[in-house]
N, C-alpha and C. Protein backbone atom coordinates (compact mmCIF):
# COMPACT_ATOMS: atom_id res chain seq x y z
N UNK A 1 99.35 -5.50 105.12
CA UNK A 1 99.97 -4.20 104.94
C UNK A 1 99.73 -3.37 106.20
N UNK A 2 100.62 -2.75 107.04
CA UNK A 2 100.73 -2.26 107.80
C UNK A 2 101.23 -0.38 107.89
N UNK A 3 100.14 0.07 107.71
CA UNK A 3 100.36 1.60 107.46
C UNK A 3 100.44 2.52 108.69
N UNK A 4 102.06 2.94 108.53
CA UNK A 4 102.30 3.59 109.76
C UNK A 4 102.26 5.02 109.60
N UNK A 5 102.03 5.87 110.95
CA UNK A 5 101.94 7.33 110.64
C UNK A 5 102.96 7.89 111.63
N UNK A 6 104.23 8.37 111.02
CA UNK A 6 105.60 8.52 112.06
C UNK A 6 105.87 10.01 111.85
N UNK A 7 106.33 10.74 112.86
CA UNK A 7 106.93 12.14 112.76
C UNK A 7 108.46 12.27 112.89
N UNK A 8 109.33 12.37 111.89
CA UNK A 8 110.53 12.15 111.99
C UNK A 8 111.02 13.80 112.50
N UNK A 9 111.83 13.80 113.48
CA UNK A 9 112.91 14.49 113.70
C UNK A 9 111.71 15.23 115.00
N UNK A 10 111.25 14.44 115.84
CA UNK A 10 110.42 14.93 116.83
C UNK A 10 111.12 14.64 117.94
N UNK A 11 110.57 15.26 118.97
CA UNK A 11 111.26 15.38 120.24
C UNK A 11 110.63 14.76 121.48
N UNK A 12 110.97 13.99 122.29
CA UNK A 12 109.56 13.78 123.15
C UNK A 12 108.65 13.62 122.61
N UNK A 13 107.81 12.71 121.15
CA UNK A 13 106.80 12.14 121.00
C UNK A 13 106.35 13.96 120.72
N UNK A 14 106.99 15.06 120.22
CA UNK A 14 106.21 16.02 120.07
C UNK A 14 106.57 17.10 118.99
N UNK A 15 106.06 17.68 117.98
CA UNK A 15 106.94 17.95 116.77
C UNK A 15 107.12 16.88 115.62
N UNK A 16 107.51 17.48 114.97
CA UNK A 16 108.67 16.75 113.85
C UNK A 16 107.71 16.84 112.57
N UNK A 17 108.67 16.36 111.61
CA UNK A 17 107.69 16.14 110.25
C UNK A 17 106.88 14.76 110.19
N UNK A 18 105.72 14.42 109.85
CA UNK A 18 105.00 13.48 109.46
C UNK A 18 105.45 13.12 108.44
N UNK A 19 105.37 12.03 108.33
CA UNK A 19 105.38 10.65 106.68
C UNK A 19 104.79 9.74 107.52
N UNK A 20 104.35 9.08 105.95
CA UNK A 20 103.46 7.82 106.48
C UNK A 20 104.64 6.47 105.85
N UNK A 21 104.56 5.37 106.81
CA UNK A 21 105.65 4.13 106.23
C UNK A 21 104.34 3.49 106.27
N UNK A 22 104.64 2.47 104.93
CA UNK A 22 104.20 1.10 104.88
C UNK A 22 104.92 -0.24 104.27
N UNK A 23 105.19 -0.79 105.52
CA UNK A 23 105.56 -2.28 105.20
C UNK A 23 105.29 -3.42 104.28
N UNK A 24 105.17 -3.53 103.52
CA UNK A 24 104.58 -4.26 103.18
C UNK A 24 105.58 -5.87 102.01
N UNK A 25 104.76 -7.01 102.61
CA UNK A 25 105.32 -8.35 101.88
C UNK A 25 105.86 -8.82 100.37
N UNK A 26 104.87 -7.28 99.51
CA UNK A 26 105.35 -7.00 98.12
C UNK A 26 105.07 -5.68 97.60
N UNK A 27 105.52 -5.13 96.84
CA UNK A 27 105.03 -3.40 97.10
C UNK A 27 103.66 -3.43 96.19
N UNK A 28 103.24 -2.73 96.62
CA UNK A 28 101.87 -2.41 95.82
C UNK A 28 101.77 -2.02 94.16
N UNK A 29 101.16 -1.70 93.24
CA UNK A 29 101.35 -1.22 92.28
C UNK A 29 101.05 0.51 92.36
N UNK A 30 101.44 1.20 91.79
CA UNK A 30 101.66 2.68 91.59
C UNK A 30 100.22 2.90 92.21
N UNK A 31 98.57 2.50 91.20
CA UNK A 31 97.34 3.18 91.22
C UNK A 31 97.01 3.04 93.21
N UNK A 32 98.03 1.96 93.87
CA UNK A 32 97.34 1.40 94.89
C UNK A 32 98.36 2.43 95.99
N UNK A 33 99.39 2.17 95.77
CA UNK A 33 100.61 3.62 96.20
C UNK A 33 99.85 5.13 96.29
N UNK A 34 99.64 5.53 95.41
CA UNK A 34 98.89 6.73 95.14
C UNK A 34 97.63 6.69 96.25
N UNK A 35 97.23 6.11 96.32
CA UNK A 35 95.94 6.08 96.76
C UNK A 35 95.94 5.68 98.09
N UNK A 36 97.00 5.04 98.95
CA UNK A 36 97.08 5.38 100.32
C UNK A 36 98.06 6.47 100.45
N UNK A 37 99.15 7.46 99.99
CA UNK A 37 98.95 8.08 99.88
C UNK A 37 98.04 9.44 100.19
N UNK A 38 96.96 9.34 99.81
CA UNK A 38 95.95 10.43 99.27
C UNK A 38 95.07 9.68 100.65
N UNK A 39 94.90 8.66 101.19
CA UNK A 39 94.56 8.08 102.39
C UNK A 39 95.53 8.60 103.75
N UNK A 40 96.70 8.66 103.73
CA UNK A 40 97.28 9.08 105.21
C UNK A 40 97.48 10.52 105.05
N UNK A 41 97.21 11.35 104.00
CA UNK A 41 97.35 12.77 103.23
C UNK A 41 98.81 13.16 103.68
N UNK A 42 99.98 12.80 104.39
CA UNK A 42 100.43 13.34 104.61
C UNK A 42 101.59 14.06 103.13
N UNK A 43 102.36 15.11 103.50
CA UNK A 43 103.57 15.32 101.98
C UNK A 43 103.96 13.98 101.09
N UNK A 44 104.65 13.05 102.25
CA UNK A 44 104.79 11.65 101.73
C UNK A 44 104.62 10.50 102.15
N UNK A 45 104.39 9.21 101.97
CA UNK A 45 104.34 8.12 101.97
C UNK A 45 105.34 7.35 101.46
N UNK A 46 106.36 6.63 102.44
CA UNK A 46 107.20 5.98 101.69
C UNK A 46 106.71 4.40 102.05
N UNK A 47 107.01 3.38 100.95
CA UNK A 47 106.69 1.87 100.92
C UNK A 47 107.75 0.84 101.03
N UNK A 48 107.82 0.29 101.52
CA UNK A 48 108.93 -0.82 101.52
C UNK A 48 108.95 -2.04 101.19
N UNK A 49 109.33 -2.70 100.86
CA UNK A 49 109.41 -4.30 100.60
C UNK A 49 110.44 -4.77 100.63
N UNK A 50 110.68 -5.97 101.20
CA UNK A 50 112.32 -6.70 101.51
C UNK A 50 112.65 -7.28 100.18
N UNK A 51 113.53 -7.11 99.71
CA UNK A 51 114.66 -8.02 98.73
C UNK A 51 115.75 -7.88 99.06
N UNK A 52 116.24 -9.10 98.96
CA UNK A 52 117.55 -9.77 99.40
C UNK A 52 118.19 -9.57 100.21
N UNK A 53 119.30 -8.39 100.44
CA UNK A 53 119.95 -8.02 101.41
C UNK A 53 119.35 -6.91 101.75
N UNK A 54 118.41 -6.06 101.14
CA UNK A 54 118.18 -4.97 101.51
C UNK A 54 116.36 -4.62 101.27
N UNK A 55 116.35 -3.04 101.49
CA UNK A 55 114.77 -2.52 101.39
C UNK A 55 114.25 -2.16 100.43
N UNK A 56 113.56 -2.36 99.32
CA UNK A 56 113.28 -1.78 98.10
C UNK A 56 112.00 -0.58 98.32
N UNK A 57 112.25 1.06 98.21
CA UNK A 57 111.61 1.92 98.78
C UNK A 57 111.28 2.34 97.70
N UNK A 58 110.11 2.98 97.73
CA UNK A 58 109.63 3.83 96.84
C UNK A 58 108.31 5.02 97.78
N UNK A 59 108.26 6.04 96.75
CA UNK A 59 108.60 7.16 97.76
C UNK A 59 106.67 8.59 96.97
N UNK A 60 105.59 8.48 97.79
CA UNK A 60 104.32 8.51 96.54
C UNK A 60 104.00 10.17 97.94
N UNK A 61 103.93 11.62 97.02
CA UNK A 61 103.04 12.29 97.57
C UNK A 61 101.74 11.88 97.09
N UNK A 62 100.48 12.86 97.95
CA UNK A 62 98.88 12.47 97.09
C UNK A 62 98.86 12.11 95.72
N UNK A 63 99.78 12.86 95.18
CA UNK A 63 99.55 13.50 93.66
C UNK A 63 100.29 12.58 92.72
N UNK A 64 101.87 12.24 93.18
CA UNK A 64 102.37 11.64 92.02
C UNK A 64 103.71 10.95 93.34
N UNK A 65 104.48 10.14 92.40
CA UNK A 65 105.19 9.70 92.92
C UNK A 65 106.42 10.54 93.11
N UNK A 66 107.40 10.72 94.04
CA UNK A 66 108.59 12.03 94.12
C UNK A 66 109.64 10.63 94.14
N UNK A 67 110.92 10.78 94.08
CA UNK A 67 111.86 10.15 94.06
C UNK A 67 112.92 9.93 94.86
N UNK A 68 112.43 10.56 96.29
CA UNK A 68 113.41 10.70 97.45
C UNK A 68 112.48 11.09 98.33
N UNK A 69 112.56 11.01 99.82
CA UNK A 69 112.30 11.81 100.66
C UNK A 69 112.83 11.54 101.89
N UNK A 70 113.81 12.84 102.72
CA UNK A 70 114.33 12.39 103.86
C UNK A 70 113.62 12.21 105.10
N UNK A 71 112.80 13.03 105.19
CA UNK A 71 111.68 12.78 106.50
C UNK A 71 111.31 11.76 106.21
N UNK A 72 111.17 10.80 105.66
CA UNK A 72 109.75 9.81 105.27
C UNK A 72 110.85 8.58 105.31
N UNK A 73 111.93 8.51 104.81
CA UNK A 73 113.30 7.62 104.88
C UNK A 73 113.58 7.39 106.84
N UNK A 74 113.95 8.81 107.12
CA UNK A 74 114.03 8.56 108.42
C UNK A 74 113.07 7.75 109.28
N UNK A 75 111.76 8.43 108.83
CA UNK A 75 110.55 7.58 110.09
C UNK A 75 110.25 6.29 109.51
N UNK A 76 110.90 6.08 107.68
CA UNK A 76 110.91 4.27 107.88
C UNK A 76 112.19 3.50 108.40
N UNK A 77 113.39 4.37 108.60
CA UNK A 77 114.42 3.61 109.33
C UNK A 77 113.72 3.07 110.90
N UNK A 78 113.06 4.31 111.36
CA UNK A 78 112.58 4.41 113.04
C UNK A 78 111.83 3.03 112.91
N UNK A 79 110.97 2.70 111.66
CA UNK A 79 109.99 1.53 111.77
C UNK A 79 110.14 0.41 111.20
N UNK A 80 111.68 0.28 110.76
CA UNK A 80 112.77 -0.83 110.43
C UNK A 80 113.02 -1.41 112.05
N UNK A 81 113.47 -0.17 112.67
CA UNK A 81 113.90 -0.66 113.81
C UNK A 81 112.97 -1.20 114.99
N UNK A 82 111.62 -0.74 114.74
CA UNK A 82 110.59 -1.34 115.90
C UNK A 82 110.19 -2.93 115.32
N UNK A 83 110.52 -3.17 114.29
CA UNK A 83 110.40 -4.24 113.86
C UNK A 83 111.16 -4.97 113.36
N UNK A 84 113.02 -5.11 113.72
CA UNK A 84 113.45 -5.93 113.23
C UNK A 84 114.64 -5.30 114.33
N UNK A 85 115.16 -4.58 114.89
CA UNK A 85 115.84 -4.28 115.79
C UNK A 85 117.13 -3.20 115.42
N UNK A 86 118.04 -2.93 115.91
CA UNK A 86 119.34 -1.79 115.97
C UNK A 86 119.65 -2.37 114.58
N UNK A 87 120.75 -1.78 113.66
CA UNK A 87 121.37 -2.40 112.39
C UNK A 87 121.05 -1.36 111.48
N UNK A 88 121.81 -1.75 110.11
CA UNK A 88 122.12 -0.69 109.17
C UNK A 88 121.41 -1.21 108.09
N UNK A 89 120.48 -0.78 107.44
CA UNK A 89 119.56 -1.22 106.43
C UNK A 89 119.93 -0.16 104.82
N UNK A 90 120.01 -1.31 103.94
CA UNK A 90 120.21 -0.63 102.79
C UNK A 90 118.85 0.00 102.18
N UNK A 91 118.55 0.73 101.31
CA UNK A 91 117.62 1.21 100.73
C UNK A 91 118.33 0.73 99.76
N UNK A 92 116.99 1.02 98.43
CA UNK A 92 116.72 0.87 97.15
C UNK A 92 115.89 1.90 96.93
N UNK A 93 116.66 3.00 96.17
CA UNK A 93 115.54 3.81 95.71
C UNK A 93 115.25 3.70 94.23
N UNK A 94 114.70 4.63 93.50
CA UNK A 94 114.15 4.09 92.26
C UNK A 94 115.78 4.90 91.75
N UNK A 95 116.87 5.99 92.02
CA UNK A 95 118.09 6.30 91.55
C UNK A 95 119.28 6.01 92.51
N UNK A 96 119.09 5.50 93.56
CA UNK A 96 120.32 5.12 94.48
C UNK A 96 120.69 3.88 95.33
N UNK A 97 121.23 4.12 95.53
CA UNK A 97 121.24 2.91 97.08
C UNK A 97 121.58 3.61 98.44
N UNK A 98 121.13 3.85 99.13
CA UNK A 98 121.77 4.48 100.73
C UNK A 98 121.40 3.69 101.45
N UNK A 99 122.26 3.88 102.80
CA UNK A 99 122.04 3.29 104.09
C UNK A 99 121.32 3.77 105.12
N UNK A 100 120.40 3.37 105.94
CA UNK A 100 120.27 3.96 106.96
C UNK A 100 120.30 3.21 108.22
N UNK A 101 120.76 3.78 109.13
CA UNK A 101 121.25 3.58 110.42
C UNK A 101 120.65 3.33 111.52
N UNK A 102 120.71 2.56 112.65
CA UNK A 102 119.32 3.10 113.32
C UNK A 102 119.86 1.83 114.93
N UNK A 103 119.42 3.25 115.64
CA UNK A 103 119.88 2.53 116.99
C UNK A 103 118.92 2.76 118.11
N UNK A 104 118.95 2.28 119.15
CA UNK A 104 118.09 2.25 120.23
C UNK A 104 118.23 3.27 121.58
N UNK A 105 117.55 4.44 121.54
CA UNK A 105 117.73 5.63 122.13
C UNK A 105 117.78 5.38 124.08
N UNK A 106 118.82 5.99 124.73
CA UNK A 106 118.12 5.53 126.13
C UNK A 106 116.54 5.85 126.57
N UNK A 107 115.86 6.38 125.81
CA UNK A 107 114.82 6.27 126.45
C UNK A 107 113.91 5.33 125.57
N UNK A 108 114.56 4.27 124.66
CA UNK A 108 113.75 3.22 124.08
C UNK A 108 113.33 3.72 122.98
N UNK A 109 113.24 4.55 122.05
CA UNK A 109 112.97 4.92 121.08
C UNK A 109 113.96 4.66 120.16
N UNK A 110 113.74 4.50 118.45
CA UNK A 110 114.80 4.60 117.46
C UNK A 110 114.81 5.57 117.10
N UNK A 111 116.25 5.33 117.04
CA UNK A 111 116.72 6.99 115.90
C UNK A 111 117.57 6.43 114.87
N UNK A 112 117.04 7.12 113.75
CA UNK A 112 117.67 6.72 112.55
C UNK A 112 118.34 7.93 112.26
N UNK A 113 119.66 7.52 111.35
CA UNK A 113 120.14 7.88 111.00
C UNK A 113 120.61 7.71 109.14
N UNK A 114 120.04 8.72 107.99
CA UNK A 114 120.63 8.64 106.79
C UNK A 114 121.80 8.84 106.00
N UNK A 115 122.51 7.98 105.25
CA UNK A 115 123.28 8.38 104.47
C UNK A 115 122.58 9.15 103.24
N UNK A 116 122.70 10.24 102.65
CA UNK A 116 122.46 10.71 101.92
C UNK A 116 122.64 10.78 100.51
N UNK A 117 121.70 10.02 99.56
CA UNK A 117 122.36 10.28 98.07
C UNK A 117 122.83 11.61 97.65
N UNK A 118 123.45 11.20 96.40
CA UNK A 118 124.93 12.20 96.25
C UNK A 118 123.71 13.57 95.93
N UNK A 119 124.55 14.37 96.37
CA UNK A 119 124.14 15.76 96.84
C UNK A 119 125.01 16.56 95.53
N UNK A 120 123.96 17.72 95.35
CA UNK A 120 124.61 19.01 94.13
C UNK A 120 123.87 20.35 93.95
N UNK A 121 124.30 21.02 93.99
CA UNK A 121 123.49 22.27 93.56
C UNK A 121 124.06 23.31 92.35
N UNK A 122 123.54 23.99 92.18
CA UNK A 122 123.84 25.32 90.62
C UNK A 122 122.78 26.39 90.49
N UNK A 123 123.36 26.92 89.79
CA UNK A 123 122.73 28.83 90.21
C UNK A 123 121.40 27.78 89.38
N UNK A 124 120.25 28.46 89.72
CA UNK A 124 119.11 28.18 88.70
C UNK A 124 119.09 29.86 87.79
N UNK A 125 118.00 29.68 86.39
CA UNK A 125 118.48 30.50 85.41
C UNK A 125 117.63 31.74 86.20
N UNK A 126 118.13 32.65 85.66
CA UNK A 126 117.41 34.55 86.31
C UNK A 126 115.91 33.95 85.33
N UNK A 127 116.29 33.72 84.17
CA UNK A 127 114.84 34.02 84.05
C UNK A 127 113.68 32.90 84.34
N UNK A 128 114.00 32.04 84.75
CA UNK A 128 113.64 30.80 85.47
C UNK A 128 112.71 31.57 87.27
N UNK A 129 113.84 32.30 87.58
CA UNK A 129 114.03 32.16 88.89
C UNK A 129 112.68 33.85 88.90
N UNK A 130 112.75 34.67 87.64
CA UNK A 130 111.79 35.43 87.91
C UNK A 130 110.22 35.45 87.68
N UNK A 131 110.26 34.20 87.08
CA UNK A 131 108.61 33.57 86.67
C UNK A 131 108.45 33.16 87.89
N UNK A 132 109.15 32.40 88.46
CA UNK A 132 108.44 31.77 89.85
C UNK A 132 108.54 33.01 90.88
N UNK A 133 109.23 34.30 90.72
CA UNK A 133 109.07 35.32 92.18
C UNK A 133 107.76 35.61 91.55
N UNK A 134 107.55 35.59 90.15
CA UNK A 134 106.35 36.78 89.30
C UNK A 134 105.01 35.72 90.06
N UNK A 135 105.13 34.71 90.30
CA UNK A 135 103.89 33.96 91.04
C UNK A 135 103.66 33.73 92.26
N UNK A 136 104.64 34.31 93.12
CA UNK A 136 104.66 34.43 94.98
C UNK A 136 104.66 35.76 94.71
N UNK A 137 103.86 36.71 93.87
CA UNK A 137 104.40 38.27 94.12
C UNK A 137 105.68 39.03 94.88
N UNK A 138 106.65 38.19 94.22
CA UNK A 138 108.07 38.67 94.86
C UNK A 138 108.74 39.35 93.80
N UNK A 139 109.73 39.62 94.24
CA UNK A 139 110.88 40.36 93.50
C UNK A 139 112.34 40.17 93.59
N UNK A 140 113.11 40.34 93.21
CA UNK A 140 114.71 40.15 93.15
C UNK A 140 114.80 40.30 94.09
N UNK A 141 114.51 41.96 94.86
CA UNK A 141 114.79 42.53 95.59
C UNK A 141 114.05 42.31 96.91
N UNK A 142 113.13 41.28 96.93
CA UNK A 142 112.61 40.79 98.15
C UNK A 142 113.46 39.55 98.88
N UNK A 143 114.84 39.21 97.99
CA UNK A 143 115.67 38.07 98.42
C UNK A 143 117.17 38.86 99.24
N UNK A 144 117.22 37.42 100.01
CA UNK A 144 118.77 38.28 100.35
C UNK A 144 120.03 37.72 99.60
N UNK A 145 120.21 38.83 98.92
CA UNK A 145 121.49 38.87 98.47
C UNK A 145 122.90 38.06 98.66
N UNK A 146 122.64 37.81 100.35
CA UNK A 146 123.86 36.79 100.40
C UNK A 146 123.59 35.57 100.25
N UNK A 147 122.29 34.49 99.87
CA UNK A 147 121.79 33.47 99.37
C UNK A 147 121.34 33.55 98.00
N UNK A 148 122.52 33.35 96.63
CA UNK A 148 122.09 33.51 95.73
C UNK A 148 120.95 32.18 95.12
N UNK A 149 119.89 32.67 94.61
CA UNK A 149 119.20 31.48 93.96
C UNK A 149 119.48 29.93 93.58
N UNK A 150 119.47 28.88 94.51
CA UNK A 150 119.87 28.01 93.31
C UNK A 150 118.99 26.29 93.24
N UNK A 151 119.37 25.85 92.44
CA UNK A 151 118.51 24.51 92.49
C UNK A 151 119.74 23.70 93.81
N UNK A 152 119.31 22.72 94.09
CA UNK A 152 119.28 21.62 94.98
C UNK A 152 119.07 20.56 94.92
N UNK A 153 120.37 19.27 95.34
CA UNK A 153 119.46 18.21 94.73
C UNK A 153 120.37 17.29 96.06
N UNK A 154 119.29 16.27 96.34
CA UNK A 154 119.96 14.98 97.61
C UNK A 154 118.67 14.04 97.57
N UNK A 155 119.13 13.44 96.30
CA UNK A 155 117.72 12.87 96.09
C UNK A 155 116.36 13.13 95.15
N UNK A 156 116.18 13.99 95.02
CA UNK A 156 115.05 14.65 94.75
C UNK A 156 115.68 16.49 94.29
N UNK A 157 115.23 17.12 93.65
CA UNK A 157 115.45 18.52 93.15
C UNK A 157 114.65 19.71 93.70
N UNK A 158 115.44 20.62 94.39
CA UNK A 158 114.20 21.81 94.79
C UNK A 158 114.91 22.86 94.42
N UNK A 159 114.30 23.95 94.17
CA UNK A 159 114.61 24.96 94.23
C UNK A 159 114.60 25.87 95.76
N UNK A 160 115.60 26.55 96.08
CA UNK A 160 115.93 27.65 97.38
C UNK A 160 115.70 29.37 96.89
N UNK A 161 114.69 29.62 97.64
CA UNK A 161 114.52 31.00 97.80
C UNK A 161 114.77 31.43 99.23
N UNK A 162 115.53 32.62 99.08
CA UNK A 162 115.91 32.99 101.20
C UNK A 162 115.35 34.38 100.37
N UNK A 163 114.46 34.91 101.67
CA UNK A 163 114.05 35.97 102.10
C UNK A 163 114.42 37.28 102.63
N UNK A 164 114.62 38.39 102.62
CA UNK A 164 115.01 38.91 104.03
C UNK A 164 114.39 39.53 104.49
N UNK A 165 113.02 39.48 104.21
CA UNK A 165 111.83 39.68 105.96
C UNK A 165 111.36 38.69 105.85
N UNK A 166 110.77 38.32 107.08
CA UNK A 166 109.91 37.32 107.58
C UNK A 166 108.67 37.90 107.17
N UNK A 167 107.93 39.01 107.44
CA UNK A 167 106.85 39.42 107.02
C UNK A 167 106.10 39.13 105.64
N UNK A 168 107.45 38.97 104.91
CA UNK A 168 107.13 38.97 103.32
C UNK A 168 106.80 37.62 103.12
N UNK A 169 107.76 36.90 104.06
CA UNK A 169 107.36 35.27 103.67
C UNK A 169 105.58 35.20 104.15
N UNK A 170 105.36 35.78 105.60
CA UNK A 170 104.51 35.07 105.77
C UNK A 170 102.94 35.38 105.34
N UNK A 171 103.33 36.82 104.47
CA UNK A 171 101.97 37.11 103.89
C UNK A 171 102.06 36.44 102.23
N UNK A 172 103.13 35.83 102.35
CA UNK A 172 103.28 34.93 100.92
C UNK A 172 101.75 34.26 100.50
N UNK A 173 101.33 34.31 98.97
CA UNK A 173 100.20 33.99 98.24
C UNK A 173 100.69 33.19 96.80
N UNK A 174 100.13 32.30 96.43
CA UNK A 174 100.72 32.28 95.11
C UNK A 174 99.11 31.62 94.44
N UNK A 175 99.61 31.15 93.20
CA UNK A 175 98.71 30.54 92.46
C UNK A 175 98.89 29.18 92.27
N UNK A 176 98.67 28.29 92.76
CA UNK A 176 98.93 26.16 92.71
C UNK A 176 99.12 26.57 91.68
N UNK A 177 98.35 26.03 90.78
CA UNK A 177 98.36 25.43 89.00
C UNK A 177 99.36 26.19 88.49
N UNK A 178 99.74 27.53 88.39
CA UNK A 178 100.96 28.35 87.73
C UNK A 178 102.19 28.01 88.56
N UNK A 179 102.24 27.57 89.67
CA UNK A 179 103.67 27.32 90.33
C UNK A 179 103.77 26.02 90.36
N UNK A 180 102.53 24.75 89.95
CA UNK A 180 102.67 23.49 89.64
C UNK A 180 103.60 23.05 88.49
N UNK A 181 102.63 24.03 87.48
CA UNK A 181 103.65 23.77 86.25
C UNK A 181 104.77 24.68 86.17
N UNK A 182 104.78 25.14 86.82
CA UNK A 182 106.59 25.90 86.70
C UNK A 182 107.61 24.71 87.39
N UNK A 183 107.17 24.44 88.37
CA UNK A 183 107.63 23.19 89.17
C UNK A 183 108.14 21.85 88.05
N UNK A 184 106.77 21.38 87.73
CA UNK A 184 107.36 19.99 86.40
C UNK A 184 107.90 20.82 85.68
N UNK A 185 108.76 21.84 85.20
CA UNK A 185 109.14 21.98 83.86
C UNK A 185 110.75 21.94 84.35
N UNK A 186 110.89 22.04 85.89
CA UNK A 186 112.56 21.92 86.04
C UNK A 186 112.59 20.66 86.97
N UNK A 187 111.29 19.85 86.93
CA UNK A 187 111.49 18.53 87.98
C UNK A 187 111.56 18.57 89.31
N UNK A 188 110.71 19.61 89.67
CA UNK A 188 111.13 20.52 91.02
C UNK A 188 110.38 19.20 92.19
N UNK A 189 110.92 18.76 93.12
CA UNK A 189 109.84 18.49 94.15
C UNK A 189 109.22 19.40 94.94
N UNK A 190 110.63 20.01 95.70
CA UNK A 190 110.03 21.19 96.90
C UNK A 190 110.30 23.11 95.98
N UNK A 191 109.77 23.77 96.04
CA UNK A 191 110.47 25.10 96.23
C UNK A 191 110.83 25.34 97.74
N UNK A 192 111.80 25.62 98.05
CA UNK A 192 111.95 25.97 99.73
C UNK A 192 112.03 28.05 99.72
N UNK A 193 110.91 27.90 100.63
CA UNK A 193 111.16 29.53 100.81
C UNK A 193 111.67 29.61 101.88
N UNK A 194 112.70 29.99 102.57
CA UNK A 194 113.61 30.21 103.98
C UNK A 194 113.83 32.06 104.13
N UNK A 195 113.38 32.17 105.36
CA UNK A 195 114.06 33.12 106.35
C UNK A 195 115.64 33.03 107.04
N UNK A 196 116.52 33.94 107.47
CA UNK A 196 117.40 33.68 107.96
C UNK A 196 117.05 34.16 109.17
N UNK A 197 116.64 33.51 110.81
CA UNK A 197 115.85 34.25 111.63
C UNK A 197 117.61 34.74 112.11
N UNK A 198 118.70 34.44 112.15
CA UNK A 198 120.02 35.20 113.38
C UNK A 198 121.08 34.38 112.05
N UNK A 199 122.04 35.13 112.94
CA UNK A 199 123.54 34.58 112.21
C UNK A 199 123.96 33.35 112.64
């Protein structure tokens, strides 16, 4: 088993998001997933194993297993390609099938490229959406108006909150355990809190 630690969408070897890939000859079982995982700490860990024509992925933060992740997809396309060369590799996720892409950069590096499972979003409910401001000490009126609330989904489900100060985001506080379980009760992976820094 070969546990890699990749930063997808970096620049010059500098930036980007971390995920951890691991290769491996058969996938591990869940308790053993989890637990490297909670070993490379990063958000995610995605695993791979070859069947047939394609990659069978599965996809473990510290905590539990999530069901998508695009950073972590990308830096295992990047480590498809250091080890098997340019070409279009299917995934297997535990709800889709996608492709990812992946070619050889002039300066020798891979870049992958994802197809994206099917994508959707919808208003999430007001009163949904005011338990979770009531636990970032926010308010209606701390959002901007022209980003109405809504869930998100490409893979995995988040909820979108946009801001309109930056200040507010960044003295943001909440409580884990009360925004954990607000989280499992709509299947949430990410909440995304966003600024709009320009037009």
């Amino acid at each position: 088993m070969d546990i890699l630690r990749i930063a997808a969408f970096s620049h010059n070897n500098r930036g980007g998001n971390p995920a951890g890939v691991v290769i491996c000859n058969e996938m591990p079982t869940e308790k053993e997933m989890l637990a490297i995982a909670k070993q490379v700490g990063y958000s995610e860990t995605a695993f791979l194993t070859q069947v047939n024509d394609g990659w069978r992925v599965r996809y473990f933060a510290p905590e539990m297993e999530v069901p998508f992740c695009g950073h972590a997809t990308i830096a295992s396309g990047a480590a498809l390609g250091e080890n098997f060369g340019e070409g279009i590799f299917k995934f297997i996720t535990n709800r889709d099938e996608i492709t990812v892409s992946v070619s050889k950069s002039d300066k020798g590096t891979f870049v992958a490229t994802l197809q994206s499972p099917q994508t959707w979003s919808e208003p999430a409910p007001n009163e949904y959406v005011e338990k979770i401001l009531k636990e970032f000490n926010l308010t209606i009126a701390d959002l901007d108006a022209n980003y109405p609330v809504r869930f998100a989904f490409a893979g995995a489900k988040h909820l979108i909150l946009v801001l309109k100060d930056r200040k507010k985001l960044a003295e943001m506080s909440y409580h884990f355990d009360q925004v954990k379980t607000l989280m499992q009760d709509e299947d949430l992976v990410t909440i995304d809190l966003l600024w709009r820094e320009s037009n």
